[in-house]
Protein backbone atom coordinates (compact mmCIF):
# COMPACT_ATOMS: atom_id res chain seq x y z
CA UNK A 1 0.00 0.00 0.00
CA UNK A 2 1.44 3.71 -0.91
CA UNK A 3 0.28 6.64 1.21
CA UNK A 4 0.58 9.84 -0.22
CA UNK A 5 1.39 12.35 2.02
CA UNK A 6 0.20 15.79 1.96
CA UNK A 7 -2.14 15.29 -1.14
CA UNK A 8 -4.80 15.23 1.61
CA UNK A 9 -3.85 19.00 2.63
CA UNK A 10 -3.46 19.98 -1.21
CA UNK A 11 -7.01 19.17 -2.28
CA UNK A 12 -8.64 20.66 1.31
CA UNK A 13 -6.42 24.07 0.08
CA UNK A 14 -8.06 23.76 -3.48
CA UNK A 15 -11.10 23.45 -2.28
CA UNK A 16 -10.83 26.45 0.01
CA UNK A 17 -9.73 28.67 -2.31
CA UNK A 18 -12.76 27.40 -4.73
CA UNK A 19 -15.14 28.44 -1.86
CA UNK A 20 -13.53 31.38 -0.96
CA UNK A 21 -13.76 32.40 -5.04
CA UNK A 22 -17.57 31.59 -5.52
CA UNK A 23 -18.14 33.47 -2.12
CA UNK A 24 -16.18 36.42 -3.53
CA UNK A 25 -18.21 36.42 -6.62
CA UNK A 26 -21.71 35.83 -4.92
CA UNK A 27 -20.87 38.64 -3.05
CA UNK A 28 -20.16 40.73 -5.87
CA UNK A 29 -23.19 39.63 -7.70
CA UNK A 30 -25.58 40.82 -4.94
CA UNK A 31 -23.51 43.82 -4.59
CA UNK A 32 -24.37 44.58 -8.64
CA UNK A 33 -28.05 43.42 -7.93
CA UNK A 34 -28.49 45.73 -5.32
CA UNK A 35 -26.69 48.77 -6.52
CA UNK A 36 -28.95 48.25 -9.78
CA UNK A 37 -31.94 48.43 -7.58
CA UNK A 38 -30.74 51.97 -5.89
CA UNK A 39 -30.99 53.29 -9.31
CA UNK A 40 -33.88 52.32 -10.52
CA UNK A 41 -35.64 53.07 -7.80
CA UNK A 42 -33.78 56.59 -7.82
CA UNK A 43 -34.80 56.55 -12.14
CA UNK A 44 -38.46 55.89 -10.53
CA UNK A 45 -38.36 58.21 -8.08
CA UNK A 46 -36.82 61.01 -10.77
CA UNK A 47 -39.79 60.12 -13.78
CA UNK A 48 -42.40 60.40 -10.93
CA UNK A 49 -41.36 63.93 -10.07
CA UNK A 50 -41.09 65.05 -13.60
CA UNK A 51 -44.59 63.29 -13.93
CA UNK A 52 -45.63 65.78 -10.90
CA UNK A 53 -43.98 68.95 -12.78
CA UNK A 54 -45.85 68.24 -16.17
CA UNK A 55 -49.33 68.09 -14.60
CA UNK A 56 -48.26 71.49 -12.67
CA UNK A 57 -47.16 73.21 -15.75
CA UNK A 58 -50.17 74.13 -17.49
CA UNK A 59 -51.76 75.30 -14.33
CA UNK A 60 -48.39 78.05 -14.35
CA UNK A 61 -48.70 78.66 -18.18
CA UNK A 62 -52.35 79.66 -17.49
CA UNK A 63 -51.08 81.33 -14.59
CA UNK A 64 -48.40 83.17 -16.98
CA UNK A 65 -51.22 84.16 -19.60
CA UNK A 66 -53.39 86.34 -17.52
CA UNK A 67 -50.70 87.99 -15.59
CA UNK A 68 -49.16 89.56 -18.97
CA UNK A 69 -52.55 90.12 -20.31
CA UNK A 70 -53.28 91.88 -16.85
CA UNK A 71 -50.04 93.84 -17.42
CA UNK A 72 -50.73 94.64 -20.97
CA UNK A 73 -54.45 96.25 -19.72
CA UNK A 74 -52.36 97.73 -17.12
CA UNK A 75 -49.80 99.57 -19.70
CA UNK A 76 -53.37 100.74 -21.27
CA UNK A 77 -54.67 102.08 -18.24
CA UNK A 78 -51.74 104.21 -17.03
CA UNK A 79 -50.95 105.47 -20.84
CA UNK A 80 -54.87 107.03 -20.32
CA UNK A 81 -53.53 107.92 -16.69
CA UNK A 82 -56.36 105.95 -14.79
CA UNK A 83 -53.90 104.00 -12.61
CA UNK A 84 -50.48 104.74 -10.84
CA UNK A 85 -47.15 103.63 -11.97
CA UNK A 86 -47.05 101.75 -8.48
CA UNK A 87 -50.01 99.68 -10.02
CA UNK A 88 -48.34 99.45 -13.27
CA UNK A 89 -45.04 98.16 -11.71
CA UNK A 90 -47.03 95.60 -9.67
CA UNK A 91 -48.31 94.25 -12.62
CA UNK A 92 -45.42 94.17 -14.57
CA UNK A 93 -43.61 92.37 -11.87
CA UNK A 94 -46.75 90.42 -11.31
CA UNK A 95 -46.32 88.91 -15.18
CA UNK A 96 -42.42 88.37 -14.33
CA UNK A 97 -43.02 86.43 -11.59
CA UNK A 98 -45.41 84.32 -13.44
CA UNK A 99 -42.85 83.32 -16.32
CA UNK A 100 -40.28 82.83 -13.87
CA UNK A 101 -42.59 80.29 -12.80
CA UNK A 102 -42.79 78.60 -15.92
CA UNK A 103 -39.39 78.52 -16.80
CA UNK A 104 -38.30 77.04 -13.51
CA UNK A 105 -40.40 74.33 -13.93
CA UNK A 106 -39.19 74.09 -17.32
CA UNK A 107 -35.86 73.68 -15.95
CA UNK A 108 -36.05 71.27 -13.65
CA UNK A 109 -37.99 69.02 -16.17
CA UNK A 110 -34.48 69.40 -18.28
CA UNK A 111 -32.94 69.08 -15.04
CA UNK A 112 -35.23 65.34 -14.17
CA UNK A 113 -34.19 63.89 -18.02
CA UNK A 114 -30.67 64.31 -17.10
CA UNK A 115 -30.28 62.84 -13.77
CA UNK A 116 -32.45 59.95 -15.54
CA UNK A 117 -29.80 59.53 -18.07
CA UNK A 118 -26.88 59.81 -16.07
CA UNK A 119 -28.19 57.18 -13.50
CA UNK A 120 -28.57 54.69 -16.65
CA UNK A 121 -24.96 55.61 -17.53
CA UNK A 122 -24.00 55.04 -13.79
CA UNK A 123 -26.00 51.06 -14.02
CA UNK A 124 -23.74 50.56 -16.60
CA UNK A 125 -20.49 51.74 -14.66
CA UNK A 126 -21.46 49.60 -11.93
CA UNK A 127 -21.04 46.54 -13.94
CA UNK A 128 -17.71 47.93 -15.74
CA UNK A 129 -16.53 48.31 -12.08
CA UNK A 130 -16.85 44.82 -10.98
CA UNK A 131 -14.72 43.46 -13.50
CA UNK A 132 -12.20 46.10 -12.50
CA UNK A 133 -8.46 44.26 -12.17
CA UNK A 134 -6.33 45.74 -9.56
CA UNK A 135 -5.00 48.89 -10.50
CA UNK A 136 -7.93 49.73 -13.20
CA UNK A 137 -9.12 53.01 -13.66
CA UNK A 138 -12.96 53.99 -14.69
CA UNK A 139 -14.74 56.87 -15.03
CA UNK A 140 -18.24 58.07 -15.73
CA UNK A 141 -20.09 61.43 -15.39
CA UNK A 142 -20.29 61.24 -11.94
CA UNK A 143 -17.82 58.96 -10.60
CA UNK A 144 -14.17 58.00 -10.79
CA UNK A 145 -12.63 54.84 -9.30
CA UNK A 146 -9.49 53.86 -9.40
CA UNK A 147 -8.66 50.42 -7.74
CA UNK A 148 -5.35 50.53 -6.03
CA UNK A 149 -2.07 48.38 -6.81
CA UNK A 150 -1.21 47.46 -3.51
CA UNK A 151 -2.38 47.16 0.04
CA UNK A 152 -4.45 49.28 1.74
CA UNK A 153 -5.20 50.12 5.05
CA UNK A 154 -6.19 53.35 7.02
CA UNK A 155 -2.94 53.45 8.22
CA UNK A 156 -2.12 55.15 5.70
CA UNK A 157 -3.30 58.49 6.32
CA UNK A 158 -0.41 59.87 7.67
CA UNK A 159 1.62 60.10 4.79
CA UNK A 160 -1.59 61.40 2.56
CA UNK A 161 -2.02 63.79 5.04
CA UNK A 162 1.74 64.74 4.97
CA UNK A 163 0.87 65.35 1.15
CA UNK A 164 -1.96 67.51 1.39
CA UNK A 165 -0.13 69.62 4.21
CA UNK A 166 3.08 70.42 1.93
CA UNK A 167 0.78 71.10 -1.23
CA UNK A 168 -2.04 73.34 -0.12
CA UNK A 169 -0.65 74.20 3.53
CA UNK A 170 -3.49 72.75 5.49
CA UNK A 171 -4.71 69.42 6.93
CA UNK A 172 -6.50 66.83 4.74
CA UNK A 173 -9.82 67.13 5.27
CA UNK A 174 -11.67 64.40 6.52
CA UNK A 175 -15.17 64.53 6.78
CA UNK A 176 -15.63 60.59 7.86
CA UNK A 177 -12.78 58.79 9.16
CA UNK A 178 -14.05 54.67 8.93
CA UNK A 179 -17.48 53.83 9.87
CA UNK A 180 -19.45 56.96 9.65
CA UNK A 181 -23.45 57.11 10.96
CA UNK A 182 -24.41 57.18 7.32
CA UNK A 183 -23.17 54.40 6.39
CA UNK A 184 -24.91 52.69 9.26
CA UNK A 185 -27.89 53.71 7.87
CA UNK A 186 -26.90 52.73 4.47
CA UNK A 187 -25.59 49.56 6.12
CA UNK A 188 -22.34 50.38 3.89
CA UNK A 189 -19.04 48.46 5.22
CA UNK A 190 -17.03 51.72 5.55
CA UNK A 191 -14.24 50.51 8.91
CA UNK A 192 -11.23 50.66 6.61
CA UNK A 193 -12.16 53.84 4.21
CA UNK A 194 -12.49 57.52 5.17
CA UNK A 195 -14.19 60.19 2.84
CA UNK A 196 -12.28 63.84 2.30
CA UNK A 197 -14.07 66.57 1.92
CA UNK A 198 -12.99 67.65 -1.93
CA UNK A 199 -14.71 68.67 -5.01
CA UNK A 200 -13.39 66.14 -7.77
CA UNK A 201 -13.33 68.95 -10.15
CA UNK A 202 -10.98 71.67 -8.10
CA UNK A 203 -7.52 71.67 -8.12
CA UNK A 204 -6.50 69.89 -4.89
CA UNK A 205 -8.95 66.64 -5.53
CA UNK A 206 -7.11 66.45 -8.94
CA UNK A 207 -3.68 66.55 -7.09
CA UNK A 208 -4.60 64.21 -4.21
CA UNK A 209 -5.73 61.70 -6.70
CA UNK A 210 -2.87 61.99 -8.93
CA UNK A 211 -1.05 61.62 -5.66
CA UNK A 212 -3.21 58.12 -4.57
CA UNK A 213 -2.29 56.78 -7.84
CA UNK A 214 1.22 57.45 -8.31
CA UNK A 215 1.11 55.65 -4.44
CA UNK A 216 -1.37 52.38 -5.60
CA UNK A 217 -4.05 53.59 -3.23
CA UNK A 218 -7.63 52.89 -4.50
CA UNK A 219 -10.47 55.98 -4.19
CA UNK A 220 -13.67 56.26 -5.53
CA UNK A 221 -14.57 60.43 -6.49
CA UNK A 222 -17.56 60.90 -6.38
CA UNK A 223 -18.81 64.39 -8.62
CA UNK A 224 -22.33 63.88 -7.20
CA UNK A 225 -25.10 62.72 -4.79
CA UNK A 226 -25.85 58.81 -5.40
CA UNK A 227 -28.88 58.00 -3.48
CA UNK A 228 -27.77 55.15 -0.61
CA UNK A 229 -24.09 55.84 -1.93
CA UNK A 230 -22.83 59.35 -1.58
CA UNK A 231 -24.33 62.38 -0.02
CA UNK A 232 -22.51 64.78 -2.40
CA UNK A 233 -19.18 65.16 -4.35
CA UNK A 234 -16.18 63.90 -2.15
CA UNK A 235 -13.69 61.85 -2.28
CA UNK A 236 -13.32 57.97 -0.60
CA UNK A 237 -10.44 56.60 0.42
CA UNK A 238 -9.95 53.15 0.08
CA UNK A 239 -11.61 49.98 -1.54
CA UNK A 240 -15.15 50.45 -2.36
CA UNK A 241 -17.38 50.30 0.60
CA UNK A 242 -19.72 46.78 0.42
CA UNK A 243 -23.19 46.17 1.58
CA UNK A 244 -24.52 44.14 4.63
């Protein structure tokens, strides 16, 4: 009889890994699932306001209509000097208020179709982003990730801090520094990630994340509010923060 020792301990290692791999990926998978969700309830959420706006519209354009007819009676009236120019002027402002009105409306219709459109784009990123390999770089209209090449841990701060100090002469700053009460209540795994307070479009986010990169350090910038992701532009430090 031959016994082969330590064949045993290869296979149970295999098989580990295997498990540890289809974990990884089921994890992943839910992560995509429910990030997907987020936005189409936020694309729901965003038709169903602009839904509300178009039935309010007409009522303003009506609204709009008698104010400048009012005004143009008005312009009648004081030319024939039967009313005052402070009734004239209240008119007049009267009509402008009334087509401010409308256009504001207007806008934020334009407004609804593009945060619509640029949560589609973002479904799309999501799935680009989980087949990200280490050290890949994505970005969309509203976000920016970049991966990392090497470990990470919030350790780390110091010298990023050290960075931020010598370029703009103040502190980094931190808004969240690991688990944050928001992402309780997003029930986001944030302990080893920290979120700076940086517009991704000024000067010293595009420094600092020239400066994570050159170092391997992974970030996701953020350029706007994702609902049950990001309260506004910022920057996060460190690998992307997972659901649980």
């Amino acid at each position: 009889m031959f016994i082969i020792i330590g064949n045993t301990s290869s296979i149970a290692n295999a098989q580990k890994k295997k498990r540890a791999a289809s974990k990884a990926q089921t994890a992943q998978a839910q992560l995509t699932a429910q990030l997907e969700k987020l936005h189409d309830d936020y694309i729901k959420a965003t038709k169903d306001y602009k839904a509300s706006l178009e039935k309010l519209l007409p009522l303003y354009e009506k609204n709009q209509k008698t104010a400048e007819l009012k005004f143009a009676q008005s312009k009648g009236l004081f030319n024939q000097g039967l009313i005052s120019q402070r009734e004239l002027d209240d008119s007049e402002r009267a009509a402008a208020e009334a087509k401010a009105k409308v256009d504001e409306v207007h806008k934020q219709m334009t407004g609804a179709d593009t945060q619509v459109a640029q949560a589609l784009v973002e479904v799309q990123t999501e799935k680009q982003i989980g087949k990200l390999p280490k050290g890949g770089y994505l970005r969309s209209t509203s976000l920016i990730r970049y991966n990392g090449a090497g470990p990470w841990a919030l350790s780390q701060v110091g010298k990023i801090d050290t960075f931020f100090r010598q370029k703009f002469g103040r502190p980094l700053p931190i808004a969240v520094f690991g688990q944050g009460a928001i992402h309780n209540q997003w029930h986001l795994d944030h302990r080893n990630a920290m979120d700076v307070s940086v517009n991704p479009n000024g000067p010293e986010a595009q420094a600092l994340m020239d400066f994570l990169r050159a170092n391997g350090i992974p970030f996701s910038a953020f350029r706007a509010a994702i609902p049950g992701v990001a309260t506004g532009p910022h920057i996060h430090i460190g690998l992307p923060s997972h659901r649980y």
